[in-house]
Protein backbone atom coordinates (compact mmCIF):
# COMPACT_ATOMS: atom_id res chain seq x y z
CA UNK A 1 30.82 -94.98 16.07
CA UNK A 2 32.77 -96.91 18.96
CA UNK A 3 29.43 -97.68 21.15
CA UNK A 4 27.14 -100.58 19.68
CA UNK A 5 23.71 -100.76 20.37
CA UNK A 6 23.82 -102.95 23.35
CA UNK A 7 26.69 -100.35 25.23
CA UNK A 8 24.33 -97.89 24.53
CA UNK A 9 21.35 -99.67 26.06
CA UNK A 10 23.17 -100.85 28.77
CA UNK A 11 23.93 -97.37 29.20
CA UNK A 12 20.34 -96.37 29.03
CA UNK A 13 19.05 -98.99 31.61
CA UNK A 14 21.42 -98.21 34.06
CA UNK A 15 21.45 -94.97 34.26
CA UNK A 16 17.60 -94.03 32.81
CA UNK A 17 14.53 -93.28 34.43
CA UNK A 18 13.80 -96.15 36.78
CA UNK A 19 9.80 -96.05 35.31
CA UNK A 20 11.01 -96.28 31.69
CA UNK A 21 14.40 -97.66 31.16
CA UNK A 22 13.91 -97.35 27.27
CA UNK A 23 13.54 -93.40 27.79
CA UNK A 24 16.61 -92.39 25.98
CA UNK A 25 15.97 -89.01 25.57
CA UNK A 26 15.69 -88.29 29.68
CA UNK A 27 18.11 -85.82 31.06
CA UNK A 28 19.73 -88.27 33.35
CA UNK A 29 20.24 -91.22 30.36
CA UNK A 30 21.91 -87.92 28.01
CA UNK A 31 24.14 -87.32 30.59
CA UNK A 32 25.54 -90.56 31.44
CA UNK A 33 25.62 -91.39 27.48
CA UNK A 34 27.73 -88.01 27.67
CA UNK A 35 29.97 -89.38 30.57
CA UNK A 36 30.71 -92.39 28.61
CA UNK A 37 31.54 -90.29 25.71
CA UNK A 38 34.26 -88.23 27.75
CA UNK A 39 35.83 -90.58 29.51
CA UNK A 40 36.77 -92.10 26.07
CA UNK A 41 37.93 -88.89 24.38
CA UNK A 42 39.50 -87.90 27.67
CA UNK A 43 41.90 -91.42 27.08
CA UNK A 44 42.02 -90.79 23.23
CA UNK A 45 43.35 -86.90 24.00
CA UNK A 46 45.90 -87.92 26.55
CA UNK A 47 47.13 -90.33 24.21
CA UNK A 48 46.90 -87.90 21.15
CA UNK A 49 47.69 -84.71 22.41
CA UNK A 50 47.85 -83.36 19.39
CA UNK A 51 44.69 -83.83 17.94
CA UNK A 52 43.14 -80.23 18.37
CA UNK A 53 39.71 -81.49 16.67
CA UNK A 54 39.17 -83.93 19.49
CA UNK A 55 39.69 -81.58 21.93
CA UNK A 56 37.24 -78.90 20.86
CA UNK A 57 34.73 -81.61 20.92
CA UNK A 58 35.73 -82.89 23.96
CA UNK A 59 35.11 -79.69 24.98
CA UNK A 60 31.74 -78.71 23.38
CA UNK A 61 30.49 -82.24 24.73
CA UNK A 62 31.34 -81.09 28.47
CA UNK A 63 29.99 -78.15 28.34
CA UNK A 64 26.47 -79.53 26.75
CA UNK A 65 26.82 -82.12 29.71
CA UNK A 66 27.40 -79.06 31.78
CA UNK A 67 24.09 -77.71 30.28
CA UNK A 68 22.13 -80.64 31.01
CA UNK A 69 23.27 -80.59 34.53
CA UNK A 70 22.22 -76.91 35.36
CA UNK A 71 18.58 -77.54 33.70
CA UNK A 72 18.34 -81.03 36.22
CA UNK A 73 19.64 -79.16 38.97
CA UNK A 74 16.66 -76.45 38.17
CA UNK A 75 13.71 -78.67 37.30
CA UNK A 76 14.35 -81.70 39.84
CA UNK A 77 17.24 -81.25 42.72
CA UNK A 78 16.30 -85.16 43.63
CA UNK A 79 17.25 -86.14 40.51
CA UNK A 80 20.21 -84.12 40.01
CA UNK A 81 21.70 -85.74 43.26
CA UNK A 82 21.00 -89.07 42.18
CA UNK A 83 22.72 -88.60 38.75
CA UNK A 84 25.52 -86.80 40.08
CA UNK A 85 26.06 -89.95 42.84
CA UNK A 86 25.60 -92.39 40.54
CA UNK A 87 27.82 -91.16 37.79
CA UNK A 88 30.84 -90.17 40.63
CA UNK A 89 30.86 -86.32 39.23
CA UNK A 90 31.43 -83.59 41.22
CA UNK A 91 29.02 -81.50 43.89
């Protein structure tokens, strides 16, 4: 896979739960690790616009980010704000 372990842990301790940056598995370290992810296939499908298998999974992987939003926004609106700022996505 294109991210090594230290992208992804960067990725983790930036974006994780301030108490436990090693928490991988928090809703707000998924959906950066998700961000990540689309911005890359987002380049890749511009590039290769005719790679259809991409885009499906470009597509199942924003809507599962979607997802992941909606249950944050439900559970925790503090948290959803601060993901949502941090990350530069919309609302």
């Amino acid at each position: 896979m294109y991210l090594s372990k230290e992208k992804k842990a960067e990725i983790f301790s930036q974006y994780g739960v301030q108490k436990n940056a090693a928490d991988t598995g928090s809703a707000e370290s998924q959906i950066a690790l998700f961000t990540y992810r689309i911005k890359h296939l987002t380049e890749h499908v511009k590039a290769n616009h005719k790679d259809f298998v991409t885009t499906r999974s470009l597509t199942k992987l924003v809507a599962k980010r979607r997802r992941l939003l909606d249950y944050l926004y439900d559970q925790d609106i503090e948290r959803y704000r601060a993901i949502v700022k941090a990350l530069g996505l919309r609302k």
